[in-house]
Protein backbone atom coordinates (compact mmCIF):
# COMPACT_ATOMS: atom_id res chain seq x y z
CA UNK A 1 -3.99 1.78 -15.40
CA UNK A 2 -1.20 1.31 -12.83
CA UNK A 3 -3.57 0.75 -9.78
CA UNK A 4 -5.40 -2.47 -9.46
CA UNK A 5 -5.35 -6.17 -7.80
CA UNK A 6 -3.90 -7.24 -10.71
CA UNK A 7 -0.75 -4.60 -10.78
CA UNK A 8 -0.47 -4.95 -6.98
CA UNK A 9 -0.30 -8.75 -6.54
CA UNK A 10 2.48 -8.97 -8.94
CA UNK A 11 4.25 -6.15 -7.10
CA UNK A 12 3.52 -8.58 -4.01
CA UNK A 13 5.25 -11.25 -5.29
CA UNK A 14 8.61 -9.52 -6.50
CA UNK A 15 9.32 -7.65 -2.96
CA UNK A 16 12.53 -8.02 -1.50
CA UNK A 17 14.31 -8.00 1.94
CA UNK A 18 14.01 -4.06 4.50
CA UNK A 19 11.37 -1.18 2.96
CA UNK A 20 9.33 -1.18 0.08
CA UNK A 21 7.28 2.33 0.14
CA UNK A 22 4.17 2.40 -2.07
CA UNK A 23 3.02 5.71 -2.68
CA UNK A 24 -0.84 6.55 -3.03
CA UNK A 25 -3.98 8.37 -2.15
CA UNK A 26 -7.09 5.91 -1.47
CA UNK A 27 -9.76 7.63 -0.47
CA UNK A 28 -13.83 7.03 -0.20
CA UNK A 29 -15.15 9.22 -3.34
CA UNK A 30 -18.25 11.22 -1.95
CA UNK A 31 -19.52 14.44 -3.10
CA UNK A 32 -17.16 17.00 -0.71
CA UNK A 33 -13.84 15.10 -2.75
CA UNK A 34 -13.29 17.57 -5.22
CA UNK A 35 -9.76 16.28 -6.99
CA UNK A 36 -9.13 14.92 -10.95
CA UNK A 37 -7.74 12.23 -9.00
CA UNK A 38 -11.48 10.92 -7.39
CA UNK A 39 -11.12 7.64 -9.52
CA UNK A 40 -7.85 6.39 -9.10
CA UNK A 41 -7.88 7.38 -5.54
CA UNK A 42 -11.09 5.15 -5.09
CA UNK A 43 -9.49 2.47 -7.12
CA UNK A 44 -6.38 2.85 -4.78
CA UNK A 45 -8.97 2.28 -1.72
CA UNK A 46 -10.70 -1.01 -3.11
CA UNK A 47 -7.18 -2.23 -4.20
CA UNK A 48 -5.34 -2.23 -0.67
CA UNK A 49 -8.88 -3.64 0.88
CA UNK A 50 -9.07 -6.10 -1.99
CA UNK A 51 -9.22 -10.09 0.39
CA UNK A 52 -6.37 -11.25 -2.65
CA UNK A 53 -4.01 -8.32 -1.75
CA UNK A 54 -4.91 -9.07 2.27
CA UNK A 55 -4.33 -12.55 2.05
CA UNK A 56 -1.13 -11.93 -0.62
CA UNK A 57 0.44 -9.04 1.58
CA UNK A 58 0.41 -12.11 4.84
CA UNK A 59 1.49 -14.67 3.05
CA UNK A 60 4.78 -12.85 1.35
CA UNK A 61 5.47 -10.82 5.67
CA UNK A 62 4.76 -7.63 3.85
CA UNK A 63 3.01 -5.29 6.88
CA UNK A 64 2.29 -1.76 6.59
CA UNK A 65 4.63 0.81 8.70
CA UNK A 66 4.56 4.08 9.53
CA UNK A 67 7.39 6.45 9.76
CA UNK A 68 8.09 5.80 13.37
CA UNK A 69 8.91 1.94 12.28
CA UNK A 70 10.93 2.68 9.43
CA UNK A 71 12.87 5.34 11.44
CA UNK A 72 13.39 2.32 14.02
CA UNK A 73 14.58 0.09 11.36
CA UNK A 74 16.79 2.59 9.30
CA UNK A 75 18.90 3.33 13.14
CA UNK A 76 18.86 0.54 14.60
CA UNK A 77 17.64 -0.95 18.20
CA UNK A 78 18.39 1.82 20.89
CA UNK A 79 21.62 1.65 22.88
């Protein structure tokens, strides 16, 4: 009950200022996915493509990172 547009867009609004990490496991459910997790991990797919969470996530400067950027931000620019 934690995933969904809903859930997300109100995290949306309420991020600060630096990292925010949101932690899940979208995924396409097909037959080889063989986890107790198939639903919310399908859920957690059509959330983050959701247009409201797109359009939300510009409109708030929230971009996904990976490690590399946060690494980058956590030192520092390079001497």
């Amino acid at each position: 009950e934690q995933v969904g547009v809903e859930n997300l867009l109100r995290m949306l609004g309420n991020i600060g200022p630096g990292i925010t990490e949101l932690i899940c496991h979208p995924a396409y459910v097909d037959g080889g996915l063989d986890s107790s997790y198939r639903l919310v991990r399908e859920v957690g797919r059509a959330t983050l493509c959701d247009p409201d969470v797109r359009r939300a996530r510009a409109a708030h400067g929230i971009r996904p990172a990976t490690f590399e950027d946060v690494s980058r931000f956590l030192t520092g620019p390079a001497s």
